[in-house]
Protein backbone atom coordinates (compact mmCIF):
# COMPACT_ATOMS: atom_id res chain seq x y z
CA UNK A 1 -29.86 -29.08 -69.50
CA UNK A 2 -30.59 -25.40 -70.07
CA UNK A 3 -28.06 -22.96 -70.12
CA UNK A 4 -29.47 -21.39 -67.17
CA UNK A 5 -29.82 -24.95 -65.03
CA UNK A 6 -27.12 -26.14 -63.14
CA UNK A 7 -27.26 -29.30 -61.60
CA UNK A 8 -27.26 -28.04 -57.96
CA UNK A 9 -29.75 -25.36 -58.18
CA UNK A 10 -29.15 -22.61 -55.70
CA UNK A 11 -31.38 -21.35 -53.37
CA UNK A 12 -33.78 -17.89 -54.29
CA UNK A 13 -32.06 -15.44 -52.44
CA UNK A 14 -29.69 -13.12 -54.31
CA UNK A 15 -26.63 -11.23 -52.81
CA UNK A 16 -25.88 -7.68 -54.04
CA UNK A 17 -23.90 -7.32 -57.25
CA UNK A 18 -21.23 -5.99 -56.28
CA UNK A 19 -21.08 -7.79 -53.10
CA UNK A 20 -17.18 -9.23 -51.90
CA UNK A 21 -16.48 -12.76 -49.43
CA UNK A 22 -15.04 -10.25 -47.46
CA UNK A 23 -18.34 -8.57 -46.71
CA UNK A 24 -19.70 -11.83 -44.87
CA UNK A 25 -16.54 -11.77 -41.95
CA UNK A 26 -18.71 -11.26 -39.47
CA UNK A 27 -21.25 -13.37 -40.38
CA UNK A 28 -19.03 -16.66 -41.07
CA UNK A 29 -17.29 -15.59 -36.73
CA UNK A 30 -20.83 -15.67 -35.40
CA UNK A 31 -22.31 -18.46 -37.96
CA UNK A 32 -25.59 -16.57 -38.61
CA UNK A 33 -25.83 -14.60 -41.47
CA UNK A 34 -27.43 -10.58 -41.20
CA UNK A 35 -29.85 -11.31 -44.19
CA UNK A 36 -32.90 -13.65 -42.78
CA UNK A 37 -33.65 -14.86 -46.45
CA UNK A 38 -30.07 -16.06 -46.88
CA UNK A 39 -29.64 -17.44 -43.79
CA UNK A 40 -32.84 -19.26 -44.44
CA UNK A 41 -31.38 -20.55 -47.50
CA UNK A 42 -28.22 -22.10 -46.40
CA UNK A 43 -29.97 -23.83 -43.03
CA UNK A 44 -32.44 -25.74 -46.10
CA UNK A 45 -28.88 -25.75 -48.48
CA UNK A 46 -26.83 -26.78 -45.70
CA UNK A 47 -29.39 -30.06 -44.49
CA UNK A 48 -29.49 -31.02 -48.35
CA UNK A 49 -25.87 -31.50 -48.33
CA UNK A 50 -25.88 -33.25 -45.02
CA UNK A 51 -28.35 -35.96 -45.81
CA UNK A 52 -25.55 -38.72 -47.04
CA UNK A 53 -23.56 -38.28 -43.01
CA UNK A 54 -27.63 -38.48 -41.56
CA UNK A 55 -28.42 -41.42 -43.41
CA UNK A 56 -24.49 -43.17 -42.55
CA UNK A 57 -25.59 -42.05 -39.01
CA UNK A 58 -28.90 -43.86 -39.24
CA UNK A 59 -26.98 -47.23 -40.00
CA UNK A 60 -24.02 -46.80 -37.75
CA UNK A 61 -27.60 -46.68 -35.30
CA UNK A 62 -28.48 -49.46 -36.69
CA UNK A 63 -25.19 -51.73 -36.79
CA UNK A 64 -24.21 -50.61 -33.08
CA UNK A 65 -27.39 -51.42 -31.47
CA UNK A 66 -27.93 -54.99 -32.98
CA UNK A 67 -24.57 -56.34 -32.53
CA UNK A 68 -24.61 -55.06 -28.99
CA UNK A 69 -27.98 -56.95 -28.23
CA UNK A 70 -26.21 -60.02 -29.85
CA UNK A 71 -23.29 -59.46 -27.22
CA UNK A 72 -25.11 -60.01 -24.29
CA UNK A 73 -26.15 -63.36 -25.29
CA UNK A 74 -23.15 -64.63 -26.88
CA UNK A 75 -20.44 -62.77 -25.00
CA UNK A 76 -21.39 -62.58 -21.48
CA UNK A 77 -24.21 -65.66 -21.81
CA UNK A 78 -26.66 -63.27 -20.52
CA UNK A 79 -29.64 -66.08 -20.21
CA UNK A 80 -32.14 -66.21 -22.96
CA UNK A 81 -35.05 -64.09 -20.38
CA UNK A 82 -33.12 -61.55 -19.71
CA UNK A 83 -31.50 -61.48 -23.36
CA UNK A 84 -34.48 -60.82 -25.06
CA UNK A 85 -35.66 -58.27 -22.47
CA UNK A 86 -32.12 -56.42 -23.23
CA UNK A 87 -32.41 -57.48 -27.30
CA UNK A 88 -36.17 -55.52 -27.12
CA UNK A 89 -34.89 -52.68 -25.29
CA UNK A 90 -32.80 -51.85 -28.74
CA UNK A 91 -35.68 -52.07 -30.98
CA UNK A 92 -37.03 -48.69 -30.42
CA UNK A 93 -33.61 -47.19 -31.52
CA UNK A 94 -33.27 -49.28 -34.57
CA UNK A 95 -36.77 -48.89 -35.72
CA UNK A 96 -35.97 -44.79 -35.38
CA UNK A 97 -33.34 -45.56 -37.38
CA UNK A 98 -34.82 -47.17 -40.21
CA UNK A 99 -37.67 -44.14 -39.96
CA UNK A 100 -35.06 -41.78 -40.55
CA UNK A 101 -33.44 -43.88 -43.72
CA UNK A 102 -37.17 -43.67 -44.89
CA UNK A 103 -37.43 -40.24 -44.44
CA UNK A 104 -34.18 -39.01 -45.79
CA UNK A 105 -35.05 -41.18 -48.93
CA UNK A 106 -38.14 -39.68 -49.71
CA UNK A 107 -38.10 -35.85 -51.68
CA UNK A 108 -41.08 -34.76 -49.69
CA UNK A 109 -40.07 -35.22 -46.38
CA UNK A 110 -36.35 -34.66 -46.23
CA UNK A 111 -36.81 -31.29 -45.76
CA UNK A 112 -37.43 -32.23 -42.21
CA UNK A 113 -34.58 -35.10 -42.11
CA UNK A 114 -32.35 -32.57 -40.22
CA UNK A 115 -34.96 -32.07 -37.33
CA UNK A 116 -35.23 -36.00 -36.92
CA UNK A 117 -31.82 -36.46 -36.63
CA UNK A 118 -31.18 -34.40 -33.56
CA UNK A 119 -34.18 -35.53 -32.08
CA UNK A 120 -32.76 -38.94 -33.00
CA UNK A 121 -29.76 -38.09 -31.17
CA UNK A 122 -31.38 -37.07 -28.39
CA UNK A 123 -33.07 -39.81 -28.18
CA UNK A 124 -29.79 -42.22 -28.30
CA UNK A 125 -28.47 -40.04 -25.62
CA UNK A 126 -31.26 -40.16 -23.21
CA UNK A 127 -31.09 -44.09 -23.60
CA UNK A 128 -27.39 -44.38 -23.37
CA UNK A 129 -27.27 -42.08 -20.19
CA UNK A 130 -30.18 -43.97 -18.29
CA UNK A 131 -29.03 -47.32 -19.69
CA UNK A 132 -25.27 -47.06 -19.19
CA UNK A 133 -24.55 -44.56 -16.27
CA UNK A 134 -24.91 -47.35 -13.54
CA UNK A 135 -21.52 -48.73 -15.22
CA UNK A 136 -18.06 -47.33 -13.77
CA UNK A 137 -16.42 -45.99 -16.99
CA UNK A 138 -20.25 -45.49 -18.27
CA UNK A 139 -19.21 -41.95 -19.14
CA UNK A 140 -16.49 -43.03 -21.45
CA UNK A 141 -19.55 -44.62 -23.57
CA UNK A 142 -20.96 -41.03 -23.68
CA UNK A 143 -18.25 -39.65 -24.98
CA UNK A 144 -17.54 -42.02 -27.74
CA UNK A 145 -21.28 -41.45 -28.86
CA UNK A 146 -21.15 -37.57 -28.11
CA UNK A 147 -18.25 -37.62 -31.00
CA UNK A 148 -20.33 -39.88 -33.48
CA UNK A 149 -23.18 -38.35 -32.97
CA UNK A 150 -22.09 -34.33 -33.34
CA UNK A 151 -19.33 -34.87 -35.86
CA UNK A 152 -20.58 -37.63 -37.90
CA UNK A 153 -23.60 -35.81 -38.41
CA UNK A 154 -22.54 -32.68 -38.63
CA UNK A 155 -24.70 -31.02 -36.73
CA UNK A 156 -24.70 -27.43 -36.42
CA UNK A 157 -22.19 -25.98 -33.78
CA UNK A 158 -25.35 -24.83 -31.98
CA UNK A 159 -27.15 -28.07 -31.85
CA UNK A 160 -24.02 -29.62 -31.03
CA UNK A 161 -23.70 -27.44 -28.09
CA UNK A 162 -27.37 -28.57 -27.13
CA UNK A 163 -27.00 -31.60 -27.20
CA UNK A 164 -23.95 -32.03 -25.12
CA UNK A 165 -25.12 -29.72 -22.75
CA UNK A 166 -28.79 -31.61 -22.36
CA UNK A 167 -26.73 -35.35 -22.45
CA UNK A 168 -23.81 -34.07 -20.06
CA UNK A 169 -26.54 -32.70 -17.23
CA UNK A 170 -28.65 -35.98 -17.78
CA UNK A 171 -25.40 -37.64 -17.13
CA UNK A 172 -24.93 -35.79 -13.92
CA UNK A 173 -28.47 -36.04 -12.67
CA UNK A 174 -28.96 -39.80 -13.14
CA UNK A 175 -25.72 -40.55 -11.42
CA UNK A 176 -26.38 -38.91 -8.26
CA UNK A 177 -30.14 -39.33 -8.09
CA UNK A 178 -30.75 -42.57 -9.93
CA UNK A 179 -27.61 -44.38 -8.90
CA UNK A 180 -26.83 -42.57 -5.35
CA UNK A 181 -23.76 -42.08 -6.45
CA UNK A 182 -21.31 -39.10 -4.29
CA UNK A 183 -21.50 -36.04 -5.99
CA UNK A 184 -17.77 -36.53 -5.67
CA UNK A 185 -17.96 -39.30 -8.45
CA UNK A 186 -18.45 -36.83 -11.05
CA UNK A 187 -15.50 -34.93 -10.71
CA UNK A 188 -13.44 -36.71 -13.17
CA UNK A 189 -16.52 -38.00 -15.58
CA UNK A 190 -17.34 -34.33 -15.66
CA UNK A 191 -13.95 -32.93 -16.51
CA UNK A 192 -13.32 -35.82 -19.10
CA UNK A 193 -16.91 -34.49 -20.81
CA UNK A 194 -15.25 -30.74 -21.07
CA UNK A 195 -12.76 -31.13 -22.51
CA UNK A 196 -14.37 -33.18 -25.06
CA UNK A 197 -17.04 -30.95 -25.24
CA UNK A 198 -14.63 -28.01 -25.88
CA UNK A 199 -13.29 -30.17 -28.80
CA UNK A 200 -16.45 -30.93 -30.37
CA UNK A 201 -17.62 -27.53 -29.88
CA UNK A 202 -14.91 -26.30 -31.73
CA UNK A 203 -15.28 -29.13 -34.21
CA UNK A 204 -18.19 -28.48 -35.31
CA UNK A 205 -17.68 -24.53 -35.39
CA UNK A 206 -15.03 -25.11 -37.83
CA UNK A 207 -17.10 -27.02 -40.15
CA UNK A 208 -20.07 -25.40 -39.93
CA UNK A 209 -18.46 -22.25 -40.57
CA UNK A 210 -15.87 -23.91 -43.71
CA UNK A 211 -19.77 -24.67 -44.97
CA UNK A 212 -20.84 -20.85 -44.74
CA UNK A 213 -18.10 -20.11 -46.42
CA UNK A 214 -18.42 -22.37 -49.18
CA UNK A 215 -22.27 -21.50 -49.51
CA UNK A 216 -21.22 -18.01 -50.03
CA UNK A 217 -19.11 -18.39 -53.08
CA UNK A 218 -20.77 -20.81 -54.68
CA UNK A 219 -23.51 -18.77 -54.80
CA UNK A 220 -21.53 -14.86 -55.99
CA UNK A 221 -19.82 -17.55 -58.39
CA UNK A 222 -23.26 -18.60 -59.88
CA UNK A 223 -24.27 -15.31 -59.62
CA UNK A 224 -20.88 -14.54 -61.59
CA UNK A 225 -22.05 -17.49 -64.33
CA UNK A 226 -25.38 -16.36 -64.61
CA UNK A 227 -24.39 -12.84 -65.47
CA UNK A 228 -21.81 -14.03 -67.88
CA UNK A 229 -24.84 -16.68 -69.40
CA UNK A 230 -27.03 -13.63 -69.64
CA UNK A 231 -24.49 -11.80 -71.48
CA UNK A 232 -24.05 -14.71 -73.60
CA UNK A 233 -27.35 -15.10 -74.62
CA UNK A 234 -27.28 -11.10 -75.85
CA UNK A 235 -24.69 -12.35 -78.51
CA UNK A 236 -25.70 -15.29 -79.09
CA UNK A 237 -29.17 -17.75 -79.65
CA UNK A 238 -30.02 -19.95 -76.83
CA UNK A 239 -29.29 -23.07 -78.94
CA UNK A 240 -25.88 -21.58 -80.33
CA UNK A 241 -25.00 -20.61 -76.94
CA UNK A 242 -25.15 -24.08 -75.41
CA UNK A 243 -23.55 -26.27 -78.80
CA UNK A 244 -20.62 -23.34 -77.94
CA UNK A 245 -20.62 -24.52 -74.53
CA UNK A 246 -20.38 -28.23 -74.98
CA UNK A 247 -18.18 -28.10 -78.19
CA UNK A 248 -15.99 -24.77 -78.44
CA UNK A 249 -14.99 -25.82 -82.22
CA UNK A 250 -16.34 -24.60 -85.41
CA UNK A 251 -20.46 -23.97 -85.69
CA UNK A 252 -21.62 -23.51 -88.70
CA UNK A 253 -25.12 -24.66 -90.56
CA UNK A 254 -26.84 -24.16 -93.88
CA UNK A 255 -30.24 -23.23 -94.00
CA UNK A 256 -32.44 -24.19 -97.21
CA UNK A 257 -34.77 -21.22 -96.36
CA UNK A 258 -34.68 -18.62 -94.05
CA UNK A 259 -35.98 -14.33 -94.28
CA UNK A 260 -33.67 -11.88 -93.71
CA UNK A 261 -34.46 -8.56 -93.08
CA UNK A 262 -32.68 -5.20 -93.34
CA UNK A 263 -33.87 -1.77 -91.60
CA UNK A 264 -32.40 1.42 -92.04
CA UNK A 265 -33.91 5.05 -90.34
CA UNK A 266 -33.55 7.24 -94.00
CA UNK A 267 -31.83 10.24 -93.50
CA UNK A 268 -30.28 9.73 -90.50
CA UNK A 269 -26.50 10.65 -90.30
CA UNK A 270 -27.76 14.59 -90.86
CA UNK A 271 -30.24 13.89 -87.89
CA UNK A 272 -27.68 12.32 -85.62
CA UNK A 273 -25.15 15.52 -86.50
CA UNK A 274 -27.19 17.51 -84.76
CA UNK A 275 -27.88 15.42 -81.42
CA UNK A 276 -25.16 14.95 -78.71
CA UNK A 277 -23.31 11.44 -78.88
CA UNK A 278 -25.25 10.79 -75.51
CA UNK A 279 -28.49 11.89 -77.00
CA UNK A 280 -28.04 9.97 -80.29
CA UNK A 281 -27.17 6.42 -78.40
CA UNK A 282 -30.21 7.11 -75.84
CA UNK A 283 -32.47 7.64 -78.53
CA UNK A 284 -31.37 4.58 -80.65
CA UNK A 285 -30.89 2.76 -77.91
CA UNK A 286 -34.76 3.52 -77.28
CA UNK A 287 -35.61 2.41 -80.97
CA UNK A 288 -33.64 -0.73 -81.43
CA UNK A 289 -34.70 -2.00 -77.78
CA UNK A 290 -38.66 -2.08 -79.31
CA UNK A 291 -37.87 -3.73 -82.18
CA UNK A 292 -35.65 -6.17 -79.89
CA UNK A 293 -39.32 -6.99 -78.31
CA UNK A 294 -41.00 -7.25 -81.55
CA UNK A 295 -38.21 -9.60 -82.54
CA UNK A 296 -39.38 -11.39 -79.07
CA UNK A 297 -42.62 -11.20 -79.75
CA UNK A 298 -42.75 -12.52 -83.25
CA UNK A 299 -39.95 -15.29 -82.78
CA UNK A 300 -37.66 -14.11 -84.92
CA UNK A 301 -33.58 -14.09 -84.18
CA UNK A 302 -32.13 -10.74 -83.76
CA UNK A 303 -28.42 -10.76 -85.24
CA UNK A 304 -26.60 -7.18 -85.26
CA UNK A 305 -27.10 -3.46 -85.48
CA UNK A 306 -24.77 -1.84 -87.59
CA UNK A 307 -25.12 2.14 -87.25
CA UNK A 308 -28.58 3.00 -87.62
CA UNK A 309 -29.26 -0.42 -89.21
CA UNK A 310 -31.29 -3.50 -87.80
CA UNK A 311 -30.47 -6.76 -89.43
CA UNK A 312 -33.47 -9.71 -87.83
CA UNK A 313 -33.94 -13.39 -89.23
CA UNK A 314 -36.71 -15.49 -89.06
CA UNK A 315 -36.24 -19.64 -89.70
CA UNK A 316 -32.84 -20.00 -87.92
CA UNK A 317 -31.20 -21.61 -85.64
CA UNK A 318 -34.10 -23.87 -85.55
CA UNK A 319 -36.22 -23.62 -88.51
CA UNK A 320 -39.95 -22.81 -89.12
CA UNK A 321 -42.31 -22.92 -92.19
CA UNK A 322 -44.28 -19.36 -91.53
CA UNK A 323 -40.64 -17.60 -91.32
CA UNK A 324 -41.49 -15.52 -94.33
CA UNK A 325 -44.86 -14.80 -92.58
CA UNK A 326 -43.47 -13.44 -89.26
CA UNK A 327 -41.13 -11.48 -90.70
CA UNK A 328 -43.22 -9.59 -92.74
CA UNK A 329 -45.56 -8.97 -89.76
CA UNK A 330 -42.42 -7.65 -87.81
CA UNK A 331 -41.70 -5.14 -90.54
CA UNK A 332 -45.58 -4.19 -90.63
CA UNK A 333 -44.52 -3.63 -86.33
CA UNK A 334 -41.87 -1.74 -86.81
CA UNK A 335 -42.76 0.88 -89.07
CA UNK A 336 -45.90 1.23 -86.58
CA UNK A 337 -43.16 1.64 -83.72
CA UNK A 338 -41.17 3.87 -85.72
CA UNK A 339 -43.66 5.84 -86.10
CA UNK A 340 -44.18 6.88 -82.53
CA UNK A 341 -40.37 8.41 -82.55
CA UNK A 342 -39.14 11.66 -84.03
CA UNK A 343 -36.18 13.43 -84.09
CA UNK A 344 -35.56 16.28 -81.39
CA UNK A 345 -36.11 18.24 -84.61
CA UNK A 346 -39.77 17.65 -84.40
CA UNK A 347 -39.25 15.65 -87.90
CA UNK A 348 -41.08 12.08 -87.96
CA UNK A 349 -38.52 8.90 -87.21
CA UNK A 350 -38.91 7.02 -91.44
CA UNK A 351 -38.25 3.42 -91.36
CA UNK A 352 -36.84 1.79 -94.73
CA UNK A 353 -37.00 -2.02 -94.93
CA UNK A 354 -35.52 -4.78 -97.19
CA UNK A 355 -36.60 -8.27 -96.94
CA UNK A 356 -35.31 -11.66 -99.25
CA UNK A 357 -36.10 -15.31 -98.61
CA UNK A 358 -33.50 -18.22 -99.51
CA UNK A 359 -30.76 -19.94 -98.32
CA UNK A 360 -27.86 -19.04 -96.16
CA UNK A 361 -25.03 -20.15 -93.80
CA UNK A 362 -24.87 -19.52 -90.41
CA UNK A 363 -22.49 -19.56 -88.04
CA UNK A 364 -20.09 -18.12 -85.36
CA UNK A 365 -16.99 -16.18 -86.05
CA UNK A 366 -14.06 -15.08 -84.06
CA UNK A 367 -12.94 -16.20 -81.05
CA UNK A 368 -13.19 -12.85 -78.87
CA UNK A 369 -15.86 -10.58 -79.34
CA UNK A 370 -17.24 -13.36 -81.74
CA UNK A 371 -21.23 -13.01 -83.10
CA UNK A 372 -23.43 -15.14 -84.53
CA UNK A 373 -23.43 -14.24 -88.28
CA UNK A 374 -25.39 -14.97 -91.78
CA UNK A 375 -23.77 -15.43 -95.04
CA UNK A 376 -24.76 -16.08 -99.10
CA UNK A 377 -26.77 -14.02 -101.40
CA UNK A 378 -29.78 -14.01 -99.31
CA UNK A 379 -28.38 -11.92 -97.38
CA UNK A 380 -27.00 -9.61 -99.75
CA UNK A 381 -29.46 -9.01 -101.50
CA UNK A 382 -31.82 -8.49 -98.62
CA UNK A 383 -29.29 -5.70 -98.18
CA UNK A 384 -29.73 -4.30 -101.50
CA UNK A 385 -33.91 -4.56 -100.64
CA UNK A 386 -33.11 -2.00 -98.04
CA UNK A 387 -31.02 0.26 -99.96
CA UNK A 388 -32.82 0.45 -102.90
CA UNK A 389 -35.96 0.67 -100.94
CA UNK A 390 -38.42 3.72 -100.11
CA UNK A 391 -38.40 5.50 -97.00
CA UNK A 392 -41.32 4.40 -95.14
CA UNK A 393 -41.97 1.41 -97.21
CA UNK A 394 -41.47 -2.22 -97.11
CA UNK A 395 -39.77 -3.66 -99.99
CA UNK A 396 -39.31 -7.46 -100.90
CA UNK A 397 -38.05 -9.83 -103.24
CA UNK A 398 -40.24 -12.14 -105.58
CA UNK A 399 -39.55 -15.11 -103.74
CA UNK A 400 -40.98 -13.39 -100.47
CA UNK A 401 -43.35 -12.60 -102.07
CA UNK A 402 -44.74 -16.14 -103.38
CA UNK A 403 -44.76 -16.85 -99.54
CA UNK A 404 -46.95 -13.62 -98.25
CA UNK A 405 -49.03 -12.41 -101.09
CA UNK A 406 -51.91 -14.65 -99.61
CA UNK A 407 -52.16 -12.81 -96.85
CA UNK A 408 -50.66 -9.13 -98.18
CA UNK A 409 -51.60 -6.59 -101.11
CA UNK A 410 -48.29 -5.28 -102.82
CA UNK A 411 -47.39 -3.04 -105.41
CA UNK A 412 -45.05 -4.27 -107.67
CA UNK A 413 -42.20 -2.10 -108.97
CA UNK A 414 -38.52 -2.87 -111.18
CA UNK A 415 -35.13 -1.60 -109.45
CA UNK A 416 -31.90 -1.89 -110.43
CA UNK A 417 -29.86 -3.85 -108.36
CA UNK A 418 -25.91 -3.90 -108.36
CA UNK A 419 -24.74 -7.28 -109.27
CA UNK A 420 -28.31 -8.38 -110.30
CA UNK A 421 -29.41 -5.71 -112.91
CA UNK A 422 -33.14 -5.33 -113.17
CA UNK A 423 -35.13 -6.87 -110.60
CA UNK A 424 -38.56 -7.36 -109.95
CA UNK A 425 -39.99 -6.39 -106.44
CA UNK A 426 -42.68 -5.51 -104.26
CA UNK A 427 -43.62 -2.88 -102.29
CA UNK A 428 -45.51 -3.65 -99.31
CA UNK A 429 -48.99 -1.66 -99.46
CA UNK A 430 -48.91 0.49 -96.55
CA UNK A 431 -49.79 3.94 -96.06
CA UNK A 432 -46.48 5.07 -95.12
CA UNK A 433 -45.20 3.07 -98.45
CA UNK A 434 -48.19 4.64 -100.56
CA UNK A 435 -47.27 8.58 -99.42
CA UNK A 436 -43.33 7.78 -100.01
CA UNK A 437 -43.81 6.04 -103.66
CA UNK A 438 -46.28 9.34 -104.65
CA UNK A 439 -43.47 11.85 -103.53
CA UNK A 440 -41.05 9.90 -105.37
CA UNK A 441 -42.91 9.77 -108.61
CA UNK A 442 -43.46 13.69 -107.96
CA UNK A 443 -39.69 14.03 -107.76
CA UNK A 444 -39.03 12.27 -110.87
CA UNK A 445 -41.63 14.35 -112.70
């Protein structure tokens, strides 16, 4: 499972950031929320969740009605005629039963499970009334299934009043005109039925509204998680991010071969002097964000800025043969993106960029403010490619090299490097590295 699946997923609509439970009051008293989208969402959510009650209702259906046939025979030696007129008179109800079972099993169609069960209760209803009304204490039968059928369920506290309000006036209508009954006779049946209904009004209310108000913070808490995920993922690579999730110990890999590269804007800090702070963070903020798409865009993993600097990896966490390849293309990107910046000054934006290939350990350090880091002399020295590069130019090592020249003309070139004396390297041949090697050798002369 992704970092950004959760097992339940939660419906489309999206509350407002900085939205509180208290802001839904209202909503949860009348049990209909303001938003149509979201109220949309937790009818669908709130069905879902009800299936396992539909489907225990469905076989309660089923185990009343058969037993009951069996009762007449065996019970009150109703004779076999008459028996199996009353045992085929239940058949209808259990075969609706065993639809709904079918249809609450199947993915496509349960969508529509909660719109068969209250027909499915109305249906039980209608049969009880006509079937049971001619009895004296028939009523009392009504109101043990008015209480299985609205709590049970669960339906909604406005389908339960429905219901009860269609079954209790079907009640009253069959006794007096079916049964010529006095309308006297109902006084105390009808009573009885108020109060109850009152209770299961009130029943249902209450858990239809606990449900609203369990819908709404589940979802502002997965909106919560899946701001804190996102923020996650800004630190961290997808596949670090969920190993940190399942196992909060110790991560830490080594890499045979990966490229790391270094990029510095030259002359900088003088620039920046000059800019207010707010300017100098916009306009870095600007620069670093395109080379956070080219990163994207070339599959390479972004690790830090530090300063003006822009440290990107290619071949970790999950490794890849062209990593010396893609990087190289993403330093061939950026100095085209640097390009199109340039200080408020009116000077051009220079790029200078150090790239090494070898191995290296990753991992993730810290337990606050932690980041996903890369140590070994890779890395240093990839460092070192940077500083002792040239402005505008792309500089690598001999061993990046062997893995690009293929595909890319360089020039190559001897530098002094602390800790490594004399080193050969290579100067990618762009035109930006072509006009900053030329000035250089001017300088010197």
């Amino acid at each position: 499972m992704s970092i950004s699946e959760t097992e339940d997923q939660l419906p489309a609509a999206e509350l407002q950031p900085a939205t509180a439970p208290s802001a839904f009051e209202r909503d949860l008293r009348w049990l209909r929320f303001r938003d149509r989208a979201l109220e949309r969402d937790f009818q669908a959510d709130y069905a879902r969740r009800r299936v396992p009650q539909f489907k225990l209702f469905f076989w309660l259906g089923i185990l009343v009605q058969i037993p009951a046939a069996l009762r007449f025979r065996f019970v009150l030696h109703i004779g076999p005629t008459e028996w199996w007129r009353i045992a085929l008179s239940r058949w209808p109800g259990v075969l609706a039963a065993v639809v709904g079972l079918l249809i609450a099993r199947s993915e496509r169609t349960v969508k529509w499970v909660r719109f068969y069960n209250l027909a499915y209760v109305i249906f039980l209803g209608y049969y009880l009334v006509t079937t049971t009304t001619r009895v004296p204490i028939g009523w009392t039968t009504l109101c043990t299934f008015l209480v299985a059928a609205c709590v049970t369920s669960r339906l909604r506290a406005v389908e339960a009043v429905f219901v009860q309000f269609l079954l209790i006036g079907l009640f009253a209508y069959v006794t007096v005109n079916w049964f010529d009954r006095p309308p006297g006779f109902l006084v105390t049946p009808l009573l009885s039925l108020a109060a109850l209904a009152v209770f299961i009004t009130g029943a249902n209310y209450m858990i239809e509204s606990s449900a609203r108000r369990d819908f709404v913070l589940m979802r502002l808490l997965g909106q919560e998680r899946e701001k804190s995920e996102r923020l996650l993922l800004n630190v961290l690579p997808p596949a670090i991010a969920e190993r940190l999730k399942e196992s909060p110990g110790t991560i830490a890999d080594h890499f045979e071969e990966i490229t790391v590269l270094f990029a510095d804007i030259a002359d900088s800090t003088p620039q920046i002097a000059k800019l207010e702070p707010e300017e100098a963070v916009e306009l870095l903020n600007e620069i670093f964000t395109a080379f956070d798409q080219l990163a994207h865009k070339h599959g390479l993993e972004k690790i830090k800025t530090i300063g003006d600097a822009y440290m990107v990896v290619g071949g970790l966490p999950e490794p890849r043969d062209d990593h010396a390849q893609a990087v190289v293309a993403m330093a061939v990107d950026m100095q085209k993106e640097a390009a199109k910046f340039k200080w408020p000054t009116g000077e051009p934006l220079v790029l200078r960029v150090g790239i090494n290939t070898g191995p290296a350990v990753a991992g993730v350090i810290g337990t606050s403010k932690f980041i996903y880091d890369l140590w070994g002399d890779t890395v240093n020295v990839a460092s070192r490619m940077e500083s002792h590069g040239v402005a505008g130019g792309i500089q690598l090592t001999q061993t990046t090299y062997k893995h690009v020249r293929r595909r890319h003309r360089c020039t190559e070139r001897v530098v002094n490097v602390k800790g490594k004396g004399a080193m050969p390297v290579y100067l990618l041949e762009t035109k930006g590295a072509k006009r900053s090697v030329r000035r250089k050798e001017l300088t010197r002369r």
